[in-house]
C-alpha atoms as a PDB file:
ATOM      1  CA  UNK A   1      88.013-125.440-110.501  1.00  0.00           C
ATOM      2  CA  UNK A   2      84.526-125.442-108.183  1.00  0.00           C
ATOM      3  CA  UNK A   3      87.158-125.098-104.946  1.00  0.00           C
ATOM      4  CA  UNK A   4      88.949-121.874-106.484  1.00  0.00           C
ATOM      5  CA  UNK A   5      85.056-120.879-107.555  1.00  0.00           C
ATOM      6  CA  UNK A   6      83.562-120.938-104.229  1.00  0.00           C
ATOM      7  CA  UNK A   7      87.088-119.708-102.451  1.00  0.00           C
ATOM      8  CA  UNK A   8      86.810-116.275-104.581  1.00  0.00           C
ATOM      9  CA  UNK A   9      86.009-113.010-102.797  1.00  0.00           C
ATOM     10  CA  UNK A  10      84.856-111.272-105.593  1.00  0.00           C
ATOM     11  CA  UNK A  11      81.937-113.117-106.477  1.00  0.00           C
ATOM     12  CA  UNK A  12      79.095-112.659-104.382  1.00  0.00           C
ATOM     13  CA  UNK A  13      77.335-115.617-101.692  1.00  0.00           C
ATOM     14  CA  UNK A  14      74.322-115.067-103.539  1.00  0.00           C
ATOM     15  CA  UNK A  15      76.014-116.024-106.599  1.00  0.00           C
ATOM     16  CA  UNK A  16      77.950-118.996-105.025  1.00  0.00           C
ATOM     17  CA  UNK A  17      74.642-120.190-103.614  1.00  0.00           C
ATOM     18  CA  UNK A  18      72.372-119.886-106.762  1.00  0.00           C
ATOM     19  CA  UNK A  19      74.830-121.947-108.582  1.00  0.00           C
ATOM     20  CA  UNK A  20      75.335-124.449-106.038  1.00  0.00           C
ATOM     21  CA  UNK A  21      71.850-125.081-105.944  1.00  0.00           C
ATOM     22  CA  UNK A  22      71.770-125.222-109.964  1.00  0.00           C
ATOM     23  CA  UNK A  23      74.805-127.273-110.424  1.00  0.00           C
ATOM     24  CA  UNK A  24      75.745-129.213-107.700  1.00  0.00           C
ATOM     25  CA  UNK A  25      72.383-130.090-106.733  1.00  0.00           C
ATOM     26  CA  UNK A  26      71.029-130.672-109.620  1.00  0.00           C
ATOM     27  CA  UNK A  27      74.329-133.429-110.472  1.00  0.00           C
ATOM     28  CA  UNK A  28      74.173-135.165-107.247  1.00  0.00           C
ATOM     29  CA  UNK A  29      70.456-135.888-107.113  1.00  0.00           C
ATOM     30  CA  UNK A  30      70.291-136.797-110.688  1.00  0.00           C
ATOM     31  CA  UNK A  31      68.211-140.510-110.616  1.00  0.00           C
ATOM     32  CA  UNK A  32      68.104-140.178-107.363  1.00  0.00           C
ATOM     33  CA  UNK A  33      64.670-141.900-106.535  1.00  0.00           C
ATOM     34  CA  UNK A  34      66.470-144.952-108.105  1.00  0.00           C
ATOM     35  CA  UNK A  35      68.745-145.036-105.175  1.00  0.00           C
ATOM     36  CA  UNK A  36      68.606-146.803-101.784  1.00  0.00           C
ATOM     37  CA  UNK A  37      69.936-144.801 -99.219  1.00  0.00           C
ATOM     38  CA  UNK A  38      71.277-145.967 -95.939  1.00  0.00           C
ATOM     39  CA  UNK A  39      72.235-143.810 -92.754  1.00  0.00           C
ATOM     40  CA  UNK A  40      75.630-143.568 -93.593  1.00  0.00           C
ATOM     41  CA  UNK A  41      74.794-142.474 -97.544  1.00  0.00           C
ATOM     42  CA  UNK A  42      73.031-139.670 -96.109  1.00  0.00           C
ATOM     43  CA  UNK A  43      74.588-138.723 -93.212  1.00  0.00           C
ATOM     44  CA  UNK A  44      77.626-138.062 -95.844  1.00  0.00           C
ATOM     45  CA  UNK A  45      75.563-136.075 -98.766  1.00  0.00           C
ATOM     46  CA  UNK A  46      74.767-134.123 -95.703  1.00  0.00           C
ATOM     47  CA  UNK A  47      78.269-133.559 -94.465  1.00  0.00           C
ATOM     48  CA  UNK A  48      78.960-132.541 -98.038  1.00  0.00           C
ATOM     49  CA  UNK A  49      76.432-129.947 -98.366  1.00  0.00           C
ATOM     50  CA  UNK A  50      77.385-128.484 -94.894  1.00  0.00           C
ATOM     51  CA  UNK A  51      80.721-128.285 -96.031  1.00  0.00           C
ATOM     52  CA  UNK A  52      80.077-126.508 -99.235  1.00  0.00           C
ATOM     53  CA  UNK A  53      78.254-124.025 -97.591  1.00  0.00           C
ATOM     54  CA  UNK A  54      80.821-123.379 -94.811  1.00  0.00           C
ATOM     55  CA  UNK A  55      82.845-122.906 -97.957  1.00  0.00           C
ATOM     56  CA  UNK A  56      80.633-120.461 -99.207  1.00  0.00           C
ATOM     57  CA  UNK A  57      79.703-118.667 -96.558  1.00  0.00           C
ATOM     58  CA  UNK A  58      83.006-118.297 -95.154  1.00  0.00           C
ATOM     59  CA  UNK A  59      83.943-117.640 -91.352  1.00  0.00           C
ATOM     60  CA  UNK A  60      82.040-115.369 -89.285  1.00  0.00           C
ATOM     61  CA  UNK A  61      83.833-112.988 -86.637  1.00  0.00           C
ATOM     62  CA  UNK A  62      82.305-113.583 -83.062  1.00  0.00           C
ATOM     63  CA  UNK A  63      82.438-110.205 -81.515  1.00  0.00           C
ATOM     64  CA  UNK A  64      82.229-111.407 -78.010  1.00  0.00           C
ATOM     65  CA  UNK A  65      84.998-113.795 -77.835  1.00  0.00           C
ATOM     66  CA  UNK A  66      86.689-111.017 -80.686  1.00  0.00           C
ATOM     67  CA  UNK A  67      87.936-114.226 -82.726  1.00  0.00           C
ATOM     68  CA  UNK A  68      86.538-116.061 -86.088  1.00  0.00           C
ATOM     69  CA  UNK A  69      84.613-119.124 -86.150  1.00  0.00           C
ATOM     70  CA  UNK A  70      82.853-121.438 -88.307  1.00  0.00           C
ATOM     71  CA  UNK A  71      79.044-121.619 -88.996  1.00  0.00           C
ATOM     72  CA  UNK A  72      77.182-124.087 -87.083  1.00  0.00           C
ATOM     73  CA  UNK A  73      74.597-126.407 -88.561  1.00  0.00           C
ATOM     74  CA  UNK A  74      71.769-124.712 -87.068  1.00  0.00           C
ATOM     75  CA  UNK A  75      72.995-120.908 -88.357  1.00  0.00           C
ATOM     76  CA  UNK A  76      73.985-122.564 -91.942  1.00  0.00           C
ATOM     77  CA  UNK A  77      70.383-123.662 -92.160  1.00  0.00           C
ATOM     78  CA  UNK A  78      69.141-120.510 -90.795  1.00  0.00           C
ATOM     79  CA  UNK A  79      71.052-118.384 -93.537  1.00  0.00           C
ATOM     80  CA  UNK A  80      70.396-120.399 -96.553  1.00  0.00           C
ATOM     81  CA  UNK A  81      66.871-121.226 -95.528  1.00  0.00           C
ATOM     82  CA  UNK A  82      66.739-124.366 -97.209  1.00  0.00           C
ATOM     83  CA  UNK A  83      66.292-128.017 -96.290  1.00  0.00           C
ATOM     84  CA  UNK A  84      68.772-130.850 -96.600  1.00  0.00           C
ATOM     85  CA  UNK A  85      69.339-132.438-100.379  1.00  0.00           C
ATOM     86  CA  UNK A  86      68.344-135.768 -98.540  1.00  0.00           C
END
């Protein structure tokens, strides 16, 4: 349901990301400061997020090589202006 959610043109990013933050976020941290992480816990909540917002987000059109791409990390964090869940 969330994939078809997130995959929909007609609702806006702003949208997409408000609820993300509110439902996602709020599920997967839930008793988190019970929890010991390790690297490789982290390393894929992070992947997760990323992926979510590529999701989101969508591709962007790079007019110099006049193709589409995907976000990297660095411009995902720059648009949503957030830090990492962990």
């Amino acid at each position: 349901m969330l994939q078809t959610f997130f995959r929909n043109k007609n609702i806006s990013k702003k949208l997409k990301l408000r609820l993300k933050n509110i439902i996602i976020d709020k599920t997967l941290t839930y008793a988190s400061e019970t929890w010991i992480l390790t690297k490789r816990d982290s390393k894929q909540i992070n992947n997760f997020e990323r992926k979510l917002y590529r999701r989101i987000l969508g591709p962007v059109y790079d007019n110099e090589k006049e193709n589409w791409r995907i976000l990297t990390n660095k411009e995902i964090y720059a648009i949503v202006k957030k830090p990492t869940i962990t």
